[in-house]
N, C-alpha and C. Protein backbone atom coordinates (compact mmCIF):
# COMPACT_ATOMS: atom_id res chain seq x y z
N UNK A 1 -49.55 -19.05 26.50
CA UNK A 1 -48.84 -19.70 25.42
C UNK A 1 -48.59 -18.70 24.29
N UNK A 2 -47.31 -18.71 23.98
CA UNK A 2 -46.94 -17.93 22.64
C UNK A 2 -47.42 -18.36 21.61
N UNK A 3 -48.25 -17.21 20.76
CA UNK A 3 -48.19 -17.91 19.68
C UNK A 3 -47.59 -18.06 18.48
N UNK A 4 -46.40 -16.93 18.07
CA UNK A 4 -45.63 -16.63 17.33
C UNK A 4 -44.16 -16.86 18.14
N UNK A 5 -43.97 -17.90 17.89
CA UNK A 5 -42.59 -18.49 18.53
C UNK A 5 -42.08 -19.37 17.46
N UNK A 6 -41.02 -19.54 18.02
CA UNK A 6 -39.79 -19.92 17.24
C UNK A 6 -38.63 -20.73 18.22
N UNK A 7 -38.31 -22.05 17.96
CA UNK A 7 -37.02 -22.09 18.91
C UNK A 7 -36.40 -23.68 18.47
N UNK A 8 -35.38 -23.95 18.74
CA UNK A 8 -34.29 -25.03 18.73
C UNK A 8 -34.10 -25.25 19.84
N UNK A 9 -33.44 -26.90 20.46
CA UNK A 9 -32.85 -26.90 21.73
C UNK A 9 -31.72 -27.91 21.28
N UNK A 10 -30.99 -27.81 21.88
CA UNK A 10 -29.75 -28.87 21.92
C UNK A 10 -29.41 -29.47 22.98
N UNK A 11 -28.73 -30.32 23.60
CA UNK A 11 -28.00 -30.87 24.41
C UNK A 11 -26.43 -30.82 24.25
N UNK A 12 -25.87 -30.32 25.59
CA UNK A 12 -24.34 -29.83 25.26
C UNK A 12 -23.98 -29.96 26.32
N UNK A 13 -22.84 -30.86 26.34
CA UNK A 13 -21.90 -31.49 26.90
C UNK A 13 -20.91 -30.20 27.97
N UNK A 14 -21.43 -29.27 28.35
CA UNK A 14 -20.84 -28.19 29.39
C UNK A 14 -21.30 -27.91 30.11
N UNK A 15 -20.93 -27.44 31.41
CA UNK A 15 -22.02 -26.84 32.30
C UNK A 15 -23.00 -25.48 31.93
N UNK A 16 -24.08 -25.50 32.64
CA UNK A 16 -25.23 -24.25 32.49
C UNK A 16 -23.99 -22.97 32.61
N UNK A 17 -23.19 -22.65 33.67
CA UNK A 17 -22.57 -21.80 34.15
C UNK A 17 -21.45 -21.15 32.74
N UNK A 18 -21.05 -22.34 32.20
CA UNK A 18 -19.97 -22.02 31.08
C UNK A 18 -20.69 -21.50 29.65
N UNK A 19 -21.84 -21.94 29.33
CA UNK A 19 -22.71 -21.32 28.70
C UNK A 19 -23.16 -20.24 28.86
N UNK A 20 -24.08 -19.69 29.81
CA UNK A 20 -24.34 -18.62 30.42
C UNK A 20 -23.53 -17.58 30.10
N UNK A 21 -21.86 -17.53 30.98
CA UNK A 21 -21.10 -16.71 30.75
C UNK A 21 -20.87 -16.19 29.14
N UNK A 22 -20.98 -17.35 28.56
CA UNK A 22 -20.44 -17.19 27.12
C UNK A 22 -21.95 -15.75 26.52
N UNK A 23 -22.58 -16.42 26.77
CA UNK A 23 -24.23 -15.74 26.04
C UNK A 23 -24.41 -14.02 26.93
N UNK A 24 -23.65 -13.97 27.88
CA UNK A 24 -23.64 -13.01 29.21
C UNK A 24 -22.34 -11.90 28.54
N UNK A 25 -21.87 -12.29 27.52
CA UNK A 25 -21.31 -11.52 27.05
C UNK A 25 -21.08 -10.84 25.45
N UNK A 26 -21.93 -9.77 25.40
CA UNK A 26 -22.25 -9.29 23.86
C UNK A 26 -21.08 -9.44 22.93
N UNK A 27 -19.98 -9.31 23.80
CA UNK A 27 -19.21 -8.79 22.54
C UNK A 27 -18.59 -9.96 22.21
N UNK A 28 -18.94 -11.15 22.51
CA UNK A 28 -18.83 -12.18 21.40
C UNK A 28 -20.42 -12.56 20.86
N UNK A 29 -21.54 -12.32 20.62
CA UNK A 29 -22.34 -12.56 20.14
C UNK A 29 -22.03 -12.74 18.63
N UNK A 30 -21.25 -11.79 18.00
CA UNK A 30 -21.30 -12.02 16.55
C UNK A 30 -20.36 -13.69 15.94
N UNK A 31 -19.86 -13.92 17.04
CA UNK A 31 -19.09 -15.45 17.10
C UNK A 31 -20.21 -16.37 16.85
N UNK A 32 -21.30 -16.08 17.92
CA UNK A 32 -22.35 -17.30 17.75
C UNK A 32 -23.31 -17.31 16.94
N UNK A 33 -23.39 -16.16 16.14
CA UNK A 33 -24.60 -16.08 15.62
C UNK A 33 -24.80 -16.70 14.34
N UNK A 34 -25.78 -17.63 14.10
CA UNK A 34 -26.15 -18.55 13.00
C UNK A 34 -26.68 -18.21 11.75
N UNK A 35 -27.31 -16.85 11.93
CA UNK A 35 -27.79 -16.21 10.88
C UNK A 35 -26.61 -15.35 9.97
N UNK A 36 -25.50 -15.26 11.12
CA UNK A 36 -24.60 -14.17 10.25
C UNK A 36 -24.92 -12.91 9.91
N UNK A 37 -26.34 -12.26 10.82
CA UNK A 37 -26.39 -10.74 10.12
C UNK A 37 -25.71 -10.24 12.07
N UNK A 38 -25.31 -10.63 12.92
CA UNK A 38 -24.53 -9.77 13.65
C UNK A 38 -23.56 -9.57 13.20
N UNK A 39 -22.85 -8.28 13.40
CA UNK A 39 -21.52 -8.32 12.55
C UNK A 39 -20.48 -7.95 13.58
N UNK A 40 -20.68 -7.20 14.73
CA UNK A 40 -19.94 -6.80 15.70
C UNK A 40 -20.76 -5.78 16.69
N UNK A 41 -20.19 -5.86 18.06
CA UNK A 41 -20.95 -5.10 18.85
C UNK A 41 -20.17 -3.45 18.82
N UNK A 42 -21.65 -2.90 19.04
CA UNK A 42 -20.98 -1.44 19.35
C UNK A 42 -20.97 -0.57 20.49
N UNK A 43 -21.76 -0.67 21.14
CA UNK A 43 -21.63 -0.53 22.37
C UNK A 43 -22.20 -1.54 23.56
N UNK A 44 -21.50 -1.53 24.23
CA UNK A 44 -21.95 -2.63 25.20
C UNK A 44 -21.24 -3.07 26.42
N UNK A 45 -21.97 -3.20 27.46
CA UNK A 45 -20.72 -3.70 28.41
C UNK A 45 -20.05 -4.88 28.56
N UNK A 46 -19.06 -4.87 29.56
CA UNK A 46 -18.23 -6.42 29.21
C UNK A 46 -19.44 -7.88 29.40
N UNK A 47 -20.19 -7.73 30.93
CA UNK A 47 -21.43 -8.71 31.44
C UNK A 47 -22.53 -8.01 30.63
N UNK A 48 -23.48 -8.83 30.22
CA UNK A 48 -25.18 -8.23 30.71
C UNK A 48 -25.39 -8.43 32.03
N UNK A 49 -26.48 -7.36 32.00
CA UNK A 49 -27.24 -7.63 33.33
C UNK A 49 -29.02 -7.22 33.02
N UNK A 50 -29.69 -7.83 33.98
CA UNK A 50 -30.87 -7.16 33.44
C UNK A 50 -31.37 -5.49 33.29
N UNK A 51 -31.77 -5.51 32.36
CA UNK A 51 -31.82 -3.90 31.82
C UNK A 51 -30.59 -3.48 31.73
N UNK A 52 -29.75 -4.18 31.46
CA UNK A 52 -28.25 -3.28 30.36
C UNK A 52 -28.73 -3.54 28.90
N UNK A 53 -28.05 -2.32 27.93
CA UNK A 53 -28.96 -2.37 26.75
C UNK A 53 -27.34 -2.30 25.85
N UNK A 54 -27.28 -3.01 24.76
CA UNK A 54 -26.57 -2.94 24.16
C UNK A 54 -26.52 -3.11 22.71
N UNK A 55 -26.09 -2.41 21.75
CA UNK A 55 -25.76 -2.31 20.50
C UNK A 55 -25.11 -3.22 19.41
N UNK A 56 -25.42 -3.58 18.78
CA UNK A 56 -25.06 -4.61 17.78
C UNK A 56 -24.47 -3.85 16.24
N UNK A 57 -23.81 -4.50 15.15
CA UNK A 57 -23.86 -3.55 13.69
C UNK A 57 -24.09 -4.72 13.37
N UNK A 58 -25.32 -4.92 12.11
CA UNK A 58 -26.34 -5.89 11.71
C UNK A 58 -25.86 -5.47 10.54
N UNK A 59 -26.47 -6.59 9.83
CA UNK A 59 -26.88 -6.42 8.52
C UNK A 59 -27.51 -7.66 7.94
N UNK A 60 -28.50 -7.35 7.20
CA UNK A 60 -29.86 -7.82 6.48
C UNK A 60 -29.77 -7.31 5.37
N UNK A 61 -29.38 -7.97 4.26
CA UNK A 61 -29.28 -6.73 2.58
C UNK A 61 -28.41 -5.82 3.34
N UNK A 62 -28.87 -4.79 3.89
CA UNK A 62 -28.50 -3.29 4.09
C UNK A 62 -27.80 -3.56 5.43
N UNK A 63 -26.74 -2.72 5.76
CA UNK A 63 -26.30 -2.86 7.30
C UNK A 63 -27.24 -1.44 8.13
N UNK A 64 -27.08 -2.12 9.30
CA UNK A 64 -27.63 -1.09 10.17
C UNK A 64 -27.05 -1.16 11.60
N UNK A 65 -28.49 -0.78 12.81
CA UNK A 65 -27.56 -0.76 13.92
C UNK A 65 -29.14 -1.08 14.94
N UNK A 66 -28.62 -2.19 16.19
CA UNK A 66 -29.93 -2.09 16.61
C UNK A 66 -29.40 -2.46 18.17
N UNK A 67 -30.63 -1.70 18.85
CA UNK A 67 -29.91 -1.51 20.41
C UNK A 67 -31.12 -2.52 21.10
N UNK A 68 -30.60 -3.50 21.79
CA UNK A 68 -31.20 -4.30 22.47
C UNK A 68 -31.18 -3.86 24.08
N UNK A 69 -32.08 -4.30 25.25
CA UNK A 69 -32.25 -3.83 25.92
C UNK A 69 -32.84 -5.92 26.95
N UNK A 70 -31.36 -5.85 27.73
CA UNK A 70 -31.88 -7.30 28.81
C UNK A 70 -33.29 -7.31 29.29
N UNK A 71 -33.95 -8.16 29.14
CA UNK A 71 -35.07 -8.25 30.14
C UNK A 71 -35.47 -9.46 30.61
N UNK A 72 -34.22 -10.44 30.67
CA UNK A 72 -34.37 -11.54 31.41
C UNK A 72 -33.09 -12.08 31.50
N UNK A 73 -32.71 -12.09 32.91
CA UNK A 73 -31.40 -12.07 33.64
C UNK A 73 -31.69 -13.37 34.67
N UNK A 74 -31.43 -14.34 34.53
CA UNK A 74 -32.02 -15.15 35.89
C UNK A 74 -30.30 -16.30 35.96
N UNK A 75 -29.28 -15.65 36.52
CA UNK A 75 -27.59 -16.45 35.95
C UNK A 75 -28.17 -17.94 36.91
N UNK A 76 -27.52 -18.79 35.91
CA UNK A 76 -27.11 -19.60 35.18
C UNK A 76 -28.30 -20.28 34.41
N UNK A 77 -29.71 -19.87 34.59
CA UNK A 77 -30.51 -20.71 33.71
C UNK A 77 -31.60 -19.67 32.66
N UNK A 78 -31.30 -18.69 32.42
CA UNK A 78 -32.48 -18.02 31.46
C UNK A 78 -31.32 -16.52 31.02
N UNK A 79 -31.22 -15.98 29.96
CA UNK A 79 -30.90 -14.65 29.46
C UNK A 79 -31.90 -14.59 28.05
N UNK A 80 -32.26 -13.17 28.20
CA UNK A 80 -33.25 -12.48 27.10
C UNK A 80 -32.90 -11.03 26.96
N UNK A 81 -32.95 -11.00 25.50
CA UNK A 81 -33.24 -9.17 24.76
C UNK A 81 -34.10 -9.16 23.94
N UNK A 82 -34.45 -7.63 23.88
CA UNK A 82 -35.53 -7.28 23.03
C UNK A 82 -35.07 -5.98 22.60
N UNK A 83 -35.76 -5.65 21.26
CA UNK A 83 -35.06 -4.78 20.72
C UNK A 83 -36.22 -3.74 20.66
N UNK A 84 -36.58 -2.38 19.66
CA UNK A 84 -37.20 -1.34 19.95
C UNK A 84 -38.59 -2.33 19.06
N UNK A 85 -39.06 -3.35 18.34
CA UNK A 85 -40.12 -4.14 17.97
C UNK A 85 -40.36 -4.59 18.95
N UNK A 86 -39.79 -5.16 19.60
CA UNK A 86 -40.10 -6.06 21.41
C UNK A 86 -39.92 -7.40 21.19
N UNK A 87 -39.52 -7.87 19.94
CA UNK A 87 -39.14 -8.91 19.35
C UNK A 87 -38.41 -9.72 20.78
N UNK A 88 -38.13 -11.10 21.05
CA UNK A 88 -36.98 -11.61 21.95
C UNK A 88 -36.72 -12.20 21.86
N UNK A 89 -35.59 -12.40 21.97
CA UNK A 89 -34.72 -13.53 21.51
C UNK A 89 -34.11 -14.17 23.13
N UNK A 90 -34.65 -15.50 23.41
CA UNK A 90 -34.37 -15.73 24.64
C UNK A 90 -33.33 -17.02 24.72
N UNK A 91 -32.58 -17.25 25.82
CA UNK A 91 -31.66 -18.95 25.83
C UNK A 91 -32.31 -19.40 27.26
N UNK A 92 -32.43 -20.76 26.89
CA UNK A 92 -33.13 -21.09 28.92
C UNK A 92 -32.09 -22.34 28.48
N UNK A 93 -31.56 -22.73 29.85
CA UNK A 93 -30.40 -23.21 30.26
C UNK A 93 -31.02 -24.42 31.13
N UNK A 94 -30.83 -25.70 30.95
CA UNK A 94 -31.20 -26.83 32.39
C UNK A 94 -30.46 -27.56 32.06
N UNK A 95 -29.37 -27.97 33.09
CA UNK A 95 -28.73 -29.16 33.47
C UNK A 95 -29.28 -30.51 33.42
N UNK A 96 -28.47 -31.54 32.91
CA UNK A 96 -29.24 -32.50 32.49
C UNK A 96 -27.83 -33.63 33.08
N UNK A 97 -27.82 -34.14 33.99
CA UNK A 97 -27.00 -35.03 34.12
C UNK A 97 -25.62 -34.15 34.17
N UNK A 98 -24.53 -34.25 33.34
CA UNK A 98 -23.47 -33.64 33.51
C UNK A 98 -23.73 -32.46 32.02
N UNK A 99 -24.94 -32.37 31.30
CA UNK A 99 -24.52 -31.46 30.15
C UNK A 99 -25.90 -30.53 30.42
N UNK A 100 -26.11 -29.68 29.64
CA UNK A 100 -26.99 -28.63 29.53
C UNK A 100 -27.78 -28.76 28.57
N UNK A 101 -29.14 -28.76 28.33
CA UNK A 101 -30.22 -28.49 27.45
C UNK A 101 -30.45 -26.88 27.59
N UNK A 102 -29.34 -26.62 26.15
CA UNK A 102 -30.15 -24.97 25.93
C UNK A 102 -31.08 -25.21 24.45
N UNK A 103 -32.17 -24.26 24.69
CA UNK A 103 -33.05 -23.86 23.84
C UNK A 103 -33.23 -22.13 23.53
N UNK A 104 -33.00 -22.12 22.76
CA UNK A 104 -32.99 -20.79 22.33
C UNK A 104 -33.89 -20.65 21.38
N UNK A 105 -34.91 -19.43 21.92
CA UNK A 105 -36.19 -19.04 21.31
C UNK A 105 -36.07 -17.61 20.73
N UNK A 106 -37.53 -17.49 19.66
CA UNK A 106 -37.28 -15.75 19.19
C UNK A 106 -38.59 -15.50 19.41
N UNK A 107 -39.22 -15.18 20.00
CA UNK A 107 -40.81 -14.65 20.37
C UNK A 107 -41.25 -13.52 19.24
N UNK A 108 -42.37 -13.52 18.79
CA UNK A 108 -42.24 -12.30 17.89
C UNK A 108 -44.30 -12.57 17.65
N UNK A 109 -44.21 -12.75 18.90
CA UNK A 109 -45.89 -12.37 19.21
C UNK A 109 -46.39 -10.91 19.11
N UNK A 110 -45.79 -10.55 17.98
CA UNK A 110 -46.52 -8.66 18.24
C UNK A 110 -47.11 -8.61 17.25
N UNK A 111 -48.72 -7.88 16.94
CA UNK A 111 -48.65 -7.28 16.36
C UNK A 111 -48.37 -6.92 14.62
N UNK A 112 -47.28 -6.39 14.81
CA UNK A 112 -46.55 -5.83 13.64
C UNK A 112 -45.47 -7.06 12.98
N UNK A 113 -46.26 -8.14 13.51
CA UNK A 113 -45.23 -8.88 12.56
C UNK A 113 -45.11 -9.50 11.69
N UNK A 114 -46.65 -8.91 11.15
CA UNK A 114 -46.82 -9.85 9.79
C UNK A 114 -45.67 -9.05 8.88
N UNK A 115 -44.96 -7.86 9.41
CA UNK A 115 -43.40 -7.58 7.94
C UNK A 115 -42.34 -8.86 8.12
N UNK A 116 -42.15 -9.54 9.41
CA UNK A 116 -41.23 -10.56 9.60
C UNK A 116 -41.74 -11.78 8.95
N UNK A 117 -43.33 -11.75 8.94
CA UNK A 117 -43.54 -12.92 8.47
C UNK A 117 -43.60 -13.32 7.47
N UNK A 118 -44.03 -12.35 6.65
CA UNK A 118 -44.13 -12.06 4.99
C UNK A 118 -42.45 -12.52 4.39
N UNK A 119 -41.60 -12.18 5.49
CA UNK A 119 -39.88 -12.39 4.57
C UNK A 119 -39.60 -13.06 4.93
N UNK A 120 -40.44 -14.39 5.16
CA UNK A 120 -40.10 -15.96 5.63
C UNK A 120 -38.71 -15.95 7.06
N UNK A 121 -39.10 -15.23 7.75
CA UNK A 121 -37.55 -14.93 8.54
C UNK A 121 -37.75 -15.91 10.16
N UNK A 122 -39.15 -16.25 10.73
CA UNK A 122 -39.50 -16.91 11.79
C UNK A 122 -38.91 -18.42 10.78
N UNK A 123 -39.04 -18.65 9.58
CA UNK A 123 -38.17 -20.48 9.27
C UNK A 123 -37.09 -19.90 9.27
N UNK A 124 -36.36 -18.94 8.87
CA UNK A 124 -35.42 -18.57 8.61
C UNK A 124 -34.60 -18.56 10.08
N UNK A 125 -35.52 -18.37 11.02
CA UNK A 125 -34.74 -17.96 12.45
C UNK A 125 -34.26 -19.62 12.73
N UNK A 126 -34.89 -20.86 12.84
CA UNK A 126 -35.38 -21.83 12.90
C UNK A 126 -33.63 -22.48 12.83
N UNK A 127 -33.42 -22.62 11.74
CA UNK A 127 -31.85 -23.22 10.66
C UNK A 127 -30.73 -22.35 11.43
N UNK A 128 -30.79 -20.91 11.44
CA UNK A 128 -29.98 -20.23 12.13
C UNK A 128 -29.83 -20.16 13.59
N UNK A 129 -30.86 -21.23 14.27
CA UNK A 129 -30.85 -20.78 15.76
C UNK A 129 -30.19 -22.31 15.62
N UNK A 130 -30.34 -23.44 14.92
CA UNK A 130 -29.62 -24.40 15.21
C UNK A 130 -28.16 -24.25 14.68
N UNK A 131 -27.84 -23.62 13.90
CA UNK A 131 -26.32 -23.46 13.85
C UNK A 131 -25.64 -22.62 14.92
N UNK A 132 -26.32 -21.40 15.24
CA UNK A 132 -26.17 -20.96 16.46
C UNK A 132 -26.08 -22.08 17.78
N UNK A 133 -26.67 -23.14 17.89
CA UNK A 133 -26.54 -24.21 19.23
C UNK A 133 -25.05 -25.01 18.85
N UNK A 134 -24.88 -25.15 17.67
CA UNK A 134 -24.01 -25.82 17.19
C UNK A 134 -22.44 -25.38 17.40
N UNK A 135 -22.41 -23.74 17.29
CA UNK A 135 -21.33 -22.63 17.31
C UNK A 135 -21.47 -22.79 19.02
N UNK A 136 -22.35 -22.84 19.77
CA UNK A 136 -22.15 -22.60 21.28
C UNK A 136 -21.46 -23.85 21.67
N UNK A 137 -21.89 -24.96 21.09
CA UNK A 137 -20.99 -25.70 21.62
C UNK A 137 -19.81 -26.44 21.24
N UNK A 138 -19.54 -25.96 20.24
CA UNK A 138 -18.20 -25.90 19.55
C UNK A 138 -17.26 -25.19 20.52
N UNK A 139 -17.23 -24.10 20.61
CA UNK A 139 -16.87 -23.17 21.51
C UNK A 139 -16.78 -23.42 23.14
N UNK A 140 -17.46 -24.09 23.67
CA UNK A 140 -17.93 -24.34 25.05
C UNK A 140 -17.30 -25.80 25.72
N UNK A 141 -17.48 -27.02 24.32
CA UNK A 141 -17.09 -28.24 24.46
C UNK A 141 -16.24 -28.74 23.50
N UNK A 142 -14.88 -27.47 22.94
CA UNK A 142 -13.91 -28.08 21.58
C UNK A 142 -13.72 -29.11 21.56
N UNK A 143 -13.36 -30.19 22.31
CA UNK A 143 -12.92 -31.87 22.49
C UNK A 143 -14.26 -32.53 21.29
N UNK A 144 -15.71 -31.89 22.12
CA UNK A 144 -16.09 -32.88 21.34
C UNK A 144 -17.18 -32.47 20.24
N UNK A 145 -17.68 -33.58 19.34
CA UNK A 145 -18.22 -32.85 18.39
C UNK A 145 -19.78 -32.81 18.71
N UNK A 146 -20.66 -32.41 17.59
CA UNK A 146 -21.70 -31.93 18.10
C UNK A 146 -22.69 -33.22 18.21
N UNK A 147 -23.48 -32.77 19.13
CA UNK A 147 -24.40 -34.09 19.67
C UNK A 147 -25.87 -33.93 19.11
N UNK A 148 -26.97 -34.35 18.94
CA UNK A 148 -27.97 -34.32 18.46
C UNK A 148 -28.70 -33.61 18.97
N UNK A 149 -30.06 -33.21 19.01
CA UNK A 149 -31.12 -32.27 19.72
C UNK A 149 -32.02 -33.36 20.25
């Protein structure tokens, strides 16, 4: 059991597969992101795959640059990265009748994280991972609007 976790789940009216793809591809990440510090990808390929590592331009106060690295690839129900903290930010995917329960988690069981914790950023992940569920399925299910958790 984790003990420094973090996560939201939603229910969304699309298939696992149409999700997936969407999250399977970096270079719209800065579309979904709830927090607003992705700003655009910089290097990266068109799919992930496990152990493809790809580049983001962030910003937190200050902009920067941070290279994530797949380490959980399982298509259509699980994608995960971690960055050079080991931090992860994971989506697990289950079909539910005709829609999908994604939950998207940020693990940050290390260590070194009492600097994340000190800048209130695990509540902070919390608000931003549900606007993030909200942006996925905006995007995934335009017809309709957003459904509850």
């Amino acid at each position: 059991m984790k003990v420094r976790s973090v996560s939201a789940s939603r229910l969304i009216d699309a298939p696992a597969q149409a999700i997936f793809d969407l999250l399977a591809d970096p270079r719209r990440h800065h579309e979904l992101d709830g927090s607003t510090s992705v700003r655009a990808v910089r290097d990266a390929p068109a799919r992930l795959s496990l152990g493809a590592t790809f580049s983001m331009s962030m910003r937190i106060v200050l902009p920067y640059r941070v290279t994530n690295t797949v380490v959980v690839f399982d298509e259509p129900r699980a994608i995960a990265w971690q960055h050079w903290a080991q931090f992860i930010w994971r989506y697990d995917l289950a079909e539910e009748g005709g829609a999908t329960r994604v939950t998207e988690s940020f693990d940050y069981d290390r260590p070194w994280a009492w600097t994340i914790i000190a800048l209130r950023w695990p509540q902070k992940n919390r608000a931003a991972m549900e606007e993030t569920l909200a942006t996925i399925e905006r995007i995934v299910s335009p017809t309709r609007g957003p459904s509850s958790s």
